[in-house]
C-alpha atoms as a PDB file:
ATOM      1  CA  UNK A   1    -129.674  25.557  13.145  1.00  0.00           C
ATOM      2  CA  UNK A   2    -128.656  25.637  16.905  1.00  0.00           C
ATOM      3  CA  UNK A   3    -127.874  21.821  16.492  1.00  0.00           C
ATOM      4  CA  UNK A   4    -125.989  22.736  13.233  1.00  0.00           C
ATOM      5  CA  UNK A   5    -123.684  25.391  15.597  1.00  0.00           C
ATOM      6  CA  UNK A   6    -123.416  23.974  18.491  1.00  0.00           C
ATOM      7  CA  UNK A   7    -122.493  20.413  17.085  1.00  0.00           C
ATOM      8  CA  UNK A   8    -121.293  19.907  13.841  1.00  0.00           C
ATOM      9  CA  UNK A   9    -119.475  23.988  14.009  1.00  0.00           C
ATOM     10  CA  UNK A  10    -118.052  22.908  17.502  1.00  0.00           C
ATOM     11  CA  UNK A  11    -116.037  19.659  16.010  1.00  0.00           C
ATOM     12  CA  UNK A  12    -114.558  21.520  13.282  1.00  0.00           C
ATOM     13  CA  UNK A  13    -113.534  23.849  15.908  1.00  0.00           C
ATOM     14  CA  UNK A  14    -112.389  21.455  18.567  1.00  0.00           C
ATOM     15  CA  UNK A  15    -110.730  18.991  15.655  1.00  0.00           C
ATOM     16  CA  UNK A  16    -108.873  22.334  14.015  1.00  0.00           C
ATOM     17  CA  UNK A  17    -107.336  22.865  17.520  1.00  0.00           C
ATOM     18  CA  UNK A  18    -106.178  19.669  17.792  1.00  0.00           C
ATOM     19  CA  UNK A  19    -104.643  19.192  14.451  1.00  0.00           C
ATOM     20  CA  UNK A  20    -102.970  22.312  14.835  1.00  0.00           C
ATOM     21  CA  UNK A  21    -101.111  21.610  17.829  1.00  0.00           C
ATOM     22  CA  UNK A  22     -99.941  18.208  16.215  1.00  0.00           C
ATOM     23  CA  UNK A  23     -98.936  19.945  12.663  1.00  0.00           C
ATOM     24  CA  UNK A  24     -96.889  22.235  15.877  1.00  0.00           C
ATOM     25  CA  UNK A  25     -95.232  19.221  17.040  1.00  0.00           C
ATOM     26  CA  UNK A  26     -94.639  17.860  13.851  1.00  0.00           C
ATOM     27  CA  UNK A  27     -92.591  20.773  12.566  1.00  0.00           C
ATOM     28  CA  UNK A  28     -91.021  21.650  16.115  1.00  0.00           C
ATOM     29  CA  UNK A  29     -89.394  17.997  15.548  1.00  0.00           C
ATOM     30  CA  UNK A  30     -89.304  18.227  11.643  1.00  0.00           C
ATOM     31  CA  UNK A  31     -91.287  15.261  11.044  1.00  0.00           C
ATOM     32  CA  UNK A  32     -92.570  16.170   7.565  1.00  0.00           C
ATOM     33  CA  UNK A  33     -93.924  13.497   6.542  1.00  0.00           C
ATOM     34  CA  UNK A  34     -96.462  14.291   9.636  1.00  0.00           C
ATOM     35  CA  UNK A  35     -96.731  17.675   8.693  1.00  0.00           C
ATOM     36  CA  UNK A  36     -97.635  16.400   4.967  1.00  0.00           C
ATOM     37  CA  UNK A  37    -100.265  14.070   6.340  1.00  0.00           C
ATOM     38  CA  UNK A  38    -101.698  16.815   8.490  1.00  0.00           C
ATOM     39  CA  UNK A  39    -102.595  19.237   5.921  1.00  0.00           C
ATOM     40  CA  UNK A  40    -105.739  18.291   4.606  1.00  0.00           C
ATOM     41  CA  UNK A  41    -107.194  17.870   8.085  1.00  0.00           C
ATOM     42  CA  UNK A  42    -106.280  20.910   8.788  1.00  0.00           C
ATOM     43  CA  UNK A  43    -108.175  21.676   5.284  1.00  0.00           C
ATOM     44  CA  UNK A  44    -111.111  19.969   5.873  1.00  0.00           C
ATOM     45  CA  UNK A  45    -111.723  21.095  10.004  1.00  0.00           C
ATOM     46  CA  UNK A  46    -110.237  24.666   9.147  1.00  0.00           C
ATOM     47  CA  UNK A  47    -112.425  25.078   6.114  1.00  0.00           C
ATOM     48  CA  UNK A  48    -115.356  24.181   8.038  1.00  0.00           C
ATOM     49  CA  UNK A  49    -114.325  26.521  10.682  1.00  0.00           C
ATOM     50  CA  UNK A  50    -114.069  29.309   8.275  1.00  0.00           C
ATOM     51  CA  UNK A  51    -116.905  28.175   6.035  1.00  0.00           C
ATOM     52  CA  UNK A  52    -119.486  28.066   9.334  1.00  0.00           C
ATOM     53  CA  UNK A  53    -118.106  31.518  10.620  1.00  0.00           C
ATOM     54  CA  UNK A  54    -119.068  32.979   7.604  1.00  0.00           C
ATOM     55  CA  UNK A  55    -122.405  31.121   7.282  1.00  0.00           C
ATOM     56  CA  UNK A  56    -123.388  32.693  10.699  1.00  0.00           C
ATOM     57  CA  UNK A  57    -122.853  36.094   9.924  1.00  0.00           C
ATOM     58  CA  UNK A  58    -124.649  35.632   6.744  1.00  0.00           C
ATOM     59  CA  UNK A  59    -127.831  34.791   8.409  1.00  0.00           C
ATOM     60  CA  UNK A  60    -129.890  37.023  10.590  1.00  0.00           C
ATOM     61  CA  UNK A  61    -133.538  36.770  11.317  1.00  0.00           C
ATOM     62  CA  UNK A  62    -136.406  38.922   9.739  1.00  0.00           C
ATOM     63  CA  UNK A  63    -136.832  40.625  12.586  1.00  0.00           C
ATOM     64  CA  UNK A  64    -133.157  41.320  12.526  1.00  0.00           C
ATOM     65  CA  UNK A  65    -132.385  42.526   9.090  1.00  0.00           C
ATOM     66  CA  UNK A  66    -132.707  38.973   7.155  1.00  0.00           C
ATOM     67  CA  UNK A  67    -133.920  38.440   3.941  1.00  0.00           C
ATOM     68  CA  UNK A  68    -134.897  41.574   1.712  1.00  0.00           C
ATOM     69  CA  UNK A  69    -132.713  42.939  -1.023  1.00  0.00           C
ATOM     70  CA  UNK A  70    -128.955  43.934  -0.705  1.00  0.00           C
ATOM     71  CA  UNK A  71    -128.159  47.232  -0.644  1.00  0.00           C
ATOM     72  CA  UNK A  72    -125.212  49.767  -2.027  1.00  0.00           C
ATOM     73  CA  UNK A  73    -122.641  49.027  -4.202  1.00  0.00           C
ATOM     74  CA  UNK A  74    -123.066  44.852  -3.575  1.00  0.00           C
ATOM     75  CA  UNK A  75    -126.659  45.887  -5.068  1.00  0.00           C
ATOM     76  CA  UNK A  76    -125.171  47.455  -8.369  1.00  0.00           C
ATOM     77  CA  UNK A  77    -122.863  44.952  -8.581  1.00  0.00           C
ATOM     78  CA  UNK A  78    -125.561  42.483  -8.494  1.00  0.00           C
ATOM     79  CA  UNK A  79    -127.345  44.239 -11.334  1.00  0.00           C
ATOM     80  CA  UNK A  80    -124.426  44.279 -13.336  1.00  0.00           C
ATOM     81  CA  UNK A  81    -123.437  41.146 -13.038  1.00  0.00           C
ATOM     82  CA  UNK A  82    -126.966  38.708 -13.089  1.00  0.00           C
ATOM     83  CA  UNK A  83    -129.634  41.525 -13.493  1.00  0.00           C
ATOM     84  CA  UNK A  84    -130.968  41.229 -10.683  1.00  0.00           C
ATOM     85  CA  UNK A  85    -131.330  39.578  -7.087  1.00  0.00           C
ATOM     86  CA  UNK A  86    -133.968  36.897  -8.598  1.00  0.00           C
ATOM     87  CA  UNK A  87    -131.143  35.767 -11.410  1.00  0.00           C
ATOM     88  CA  UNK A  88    -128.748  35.619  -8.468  1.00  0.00           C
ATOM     89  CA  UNK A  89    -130.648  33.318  -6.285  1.00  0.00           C
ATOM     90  CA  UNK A  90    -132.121  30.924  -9.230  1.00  0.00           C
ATOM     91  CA  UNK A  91    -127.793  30.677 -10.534  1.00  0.00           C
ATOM     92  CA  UNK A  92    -127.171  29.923  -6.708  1.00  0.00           C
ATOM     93  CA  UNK A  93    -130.047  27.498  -5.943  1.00  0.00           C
ATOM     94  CA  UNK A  94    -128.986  25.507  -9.359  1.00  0.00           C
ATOM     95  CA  UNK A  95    -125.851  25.446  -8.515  1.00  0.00           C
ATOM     96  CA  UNK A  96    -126.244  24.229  -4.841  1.00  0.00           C
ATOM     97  CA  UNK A  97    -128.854  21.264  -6.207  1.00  0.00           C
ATOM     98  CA  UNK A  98    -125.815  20.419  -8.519  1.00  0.00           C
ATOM     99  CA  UNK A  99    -123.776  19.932  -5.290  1.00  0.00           C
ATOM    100  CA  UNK A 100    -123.121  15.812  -4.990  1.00  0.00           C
ATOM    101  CA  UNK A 101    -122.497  14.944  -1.361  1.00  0.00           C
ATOM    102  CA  UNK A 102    -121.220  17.644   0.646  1.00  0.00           C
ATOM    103  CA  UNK A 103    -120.297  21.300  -0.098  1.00  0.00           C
ATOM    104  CA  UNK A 104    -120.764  24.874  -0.249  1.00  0.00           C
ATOM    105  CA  UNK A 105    -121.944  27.286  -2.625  1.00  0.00           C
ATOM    106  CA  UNK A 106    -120.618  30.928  -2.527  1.00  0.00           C
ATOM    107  CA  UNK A 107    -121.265  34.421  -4.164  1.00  0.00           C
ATOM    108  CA  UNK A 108    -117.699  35.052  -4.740  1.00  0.00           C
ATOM    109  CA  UNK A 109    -115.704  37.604  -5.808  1.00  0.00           C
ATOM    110  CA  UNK A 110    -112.505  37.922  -8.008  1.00  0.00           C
ATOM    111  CA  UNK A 111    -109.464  39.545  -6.004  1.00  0.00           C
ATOM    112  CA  UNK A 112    -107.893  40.620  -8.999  1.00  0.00           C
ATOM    113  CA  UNK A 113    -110.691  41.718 -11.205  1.00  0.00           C
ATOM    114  CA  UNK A 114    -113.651  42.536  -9.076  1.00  0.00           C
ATOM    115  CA  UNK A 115    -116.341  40.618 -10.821  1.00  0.00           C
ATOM    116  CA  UNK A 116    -118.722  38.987  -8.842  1.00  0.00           C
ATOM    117  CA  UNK A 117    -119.170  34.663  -9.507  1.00  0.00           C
ATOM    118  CA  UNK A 118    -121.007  32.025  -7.856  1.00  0.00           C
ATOM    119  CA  UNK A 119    -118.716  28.879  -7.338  1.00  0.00           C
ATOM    120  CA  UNK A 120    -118.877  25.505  -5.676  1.00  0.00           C
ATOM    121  CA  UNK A 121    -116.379  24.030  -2.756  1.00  0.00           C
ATOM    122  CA  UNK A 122    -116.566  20.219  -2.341  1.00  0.00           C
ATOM    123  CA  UNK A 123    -116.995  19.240   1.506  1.00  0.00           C
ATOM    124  CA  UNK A 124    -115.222  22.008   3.737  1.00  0.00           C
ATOM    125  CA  UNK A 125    -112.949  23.691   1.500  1.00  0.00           C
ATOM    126  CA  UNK A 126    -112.862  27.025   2.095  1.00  0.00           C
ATOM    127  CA  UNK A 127    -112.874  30.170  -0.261  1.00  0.00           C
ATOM    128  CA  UNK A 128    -109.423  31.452  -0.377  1.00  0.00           C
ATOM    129  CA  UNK A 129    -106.521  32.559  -2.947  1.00  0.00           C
ATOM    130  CA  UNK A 130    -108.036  34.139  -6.026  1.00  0.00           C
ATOM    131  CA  UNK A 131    -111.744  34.649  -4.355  1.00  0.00           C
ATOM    132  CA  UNK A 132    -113.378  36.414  -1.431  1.00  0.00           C
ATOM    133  CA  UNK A 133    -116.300  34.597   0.009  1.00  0.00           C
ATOM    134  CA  UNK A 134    -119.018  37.194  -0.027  1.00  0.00           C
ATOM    135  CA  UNK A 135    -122.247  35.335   1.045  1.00  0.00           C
ATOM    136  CA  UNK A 136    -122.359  31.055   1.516  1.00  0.00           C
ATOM    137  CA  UNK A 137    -124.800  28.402   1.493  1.00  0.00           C
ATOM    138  CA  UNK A 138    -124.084  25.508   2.743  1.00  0.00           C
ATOM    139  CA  UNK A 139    -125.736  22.107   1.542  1.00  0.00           C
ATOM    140  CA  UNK A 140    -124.259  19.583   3.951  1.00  0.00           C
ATOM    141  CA  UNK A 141    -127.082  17.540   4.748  1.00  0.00           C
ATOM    142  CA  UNK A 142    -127.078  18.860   8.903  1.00  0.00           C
ATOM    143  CA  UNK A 143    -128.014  22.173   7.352  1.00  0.00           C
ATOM    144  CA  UNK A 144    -130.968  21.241   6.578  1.00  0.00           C
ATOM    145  CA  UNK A 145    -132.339  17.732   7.553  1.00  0.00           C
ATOM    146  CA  UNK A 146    -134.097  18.220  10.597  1.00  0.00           C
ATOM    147  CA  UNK A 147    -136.073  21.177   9.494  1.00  0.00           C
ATOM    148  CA  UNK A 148    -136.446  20.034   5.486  1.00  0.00           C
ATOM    149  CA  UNK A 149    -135.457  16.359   5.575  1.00  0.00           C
ATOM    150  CA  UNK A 150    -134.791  15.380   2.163  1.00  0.00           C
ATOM    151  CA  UNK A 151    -136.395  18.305   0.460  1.00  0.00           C
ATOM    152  CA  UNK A 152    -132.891  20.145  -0.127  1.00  0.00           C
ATOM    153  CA  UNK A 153    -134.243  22.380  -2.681  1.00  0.00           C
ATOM    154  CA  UNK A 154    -136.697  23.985  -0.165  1.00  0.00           C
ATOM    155  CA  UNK A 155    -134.125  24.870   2.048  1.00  0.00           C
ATOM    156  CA  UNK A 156    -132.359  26.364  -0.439  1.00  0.00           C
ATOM    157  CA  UNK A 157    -135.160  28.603  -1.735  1.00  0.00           C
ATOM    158  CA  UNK A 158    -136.034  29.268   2.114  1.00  0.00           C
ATOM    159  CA  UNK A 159    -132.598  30.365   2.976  1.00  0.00           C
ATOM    160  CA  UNK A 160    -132.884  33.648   1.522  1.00  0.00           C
ATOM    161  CA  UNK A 161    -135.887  34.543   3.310  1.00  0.00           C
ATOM    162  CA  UNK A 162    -132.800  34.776   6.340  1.00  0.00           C
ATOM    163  CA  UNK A 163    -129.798  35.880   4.379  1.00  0.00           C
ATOM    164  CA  UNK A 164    -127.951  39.064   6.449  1.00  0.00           C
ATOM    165  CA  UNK A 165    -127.238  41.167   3.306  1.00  0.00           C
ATOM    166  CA  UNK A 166    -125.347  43.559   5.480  1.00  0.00           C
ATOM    167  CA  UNK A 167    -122.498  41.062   6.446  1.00  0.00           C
ATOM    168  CA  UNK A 168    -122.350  40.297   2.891  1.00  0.00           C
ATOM    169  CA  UNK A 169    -122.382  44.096   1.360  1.00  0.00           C
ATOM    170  CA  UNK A 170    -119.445  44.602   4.383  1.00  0.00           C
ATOM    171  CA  UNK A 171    -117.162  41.770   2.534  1.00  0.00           C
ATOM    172  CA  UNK A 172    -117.922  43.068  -1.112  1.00  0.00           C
ATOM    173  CA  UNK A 173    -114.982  45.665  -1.882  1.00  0.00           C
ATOM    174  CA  UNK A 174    -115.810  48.093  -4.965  1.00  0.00           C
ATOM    175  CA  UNK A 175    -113.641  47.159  -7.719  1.00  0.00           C
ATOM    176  CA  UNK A 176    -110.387  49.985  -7.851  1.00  0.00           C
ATOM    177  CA  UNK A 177    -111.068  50.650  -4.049  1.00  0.00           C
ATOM    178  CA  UNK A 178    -108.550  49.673  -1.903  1.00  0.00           C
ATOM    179  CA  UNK A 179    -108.516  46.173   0.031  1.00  0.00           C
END
């Protein structure tokens, strides 16, 4: 993982910065065709700026709070929603194996209703609008690779064993409570 951060998380970075200071000289001259061609750069190297953030926070050691069982209201709405933690993580780990290529897989939740999903993003793009990211795997091959090679779905059943619940119960918002 310190490969996965300090490489691939440091280009989106570095390439987000740099397409955002052209998109600034694009519109400070009103080039918009520039501006036009910009966007999904900005997408792609934002989104995996955002995306990568998130991943980090959602992973903590054992010895550091990672893994276990989520707790509080994320924890009820868990049960509601799946019936458990072990539905959760079998809906998640299916739907990251059904992931062709590159992409994410997210816990998300519903702005406007509350209810909890799990839901796919091709390559980098990132969890916004309608849904709130609460907890994301990601299944770009550098994730896992050097540690799993091509046995994907261990990595994905492993990745729990590390998952910072706490970051994640901190981004779930009780439905009716304010945002």
């Amino acid at each position: 993982m310190e490969l996965h951060h300090s490489k691939h998380h440091a280009t989106y970075v570095n390439s987000l910065n740099s397409f955002s200071e052209q998109m600034g000289a694009a519109r400070d001259s009103e080039n918009v065709a520039a501006q036009i061609a910009l966007q999904p750069l900005i997408n792609f190297h934002g989104g995996g700026h955002l995306n990568h953030t998130l991943f980090w926070e959602n992973l903590a050691p054992k010895s550091q709070g990672g893994g276990g069982a989520p707790g509080g209201e994320l924890a009820r709405a868990i049960e509601g929603h799946w019936g458990g933690l072990g539905k959760l993580q079998e809906e998640m780990n299916k739907a990251l194996a059904g992931i062709q290529g590159s992409g994410w897989a997210w816990v998300v939740q519903d702005a406007q209703t509350g209810a909890l999903g799990v839901k796919t993003y091709a390559n980098q793009d990132p969890v916004v609008g309608q849904f709130r990211p609460i907890l994301g795997i990601d299944a770009w091959e550098h994730a896992y690779y050097l540690q799993y090679e091509n046995r994907k779905a261990e990595y994905f059943k492993a990745i729990w064993d590390v998952v910072n619940w706490k970051a994640a119960e901190k981004r779930y918002k009780t439905p009716g409570s304010s945002p």
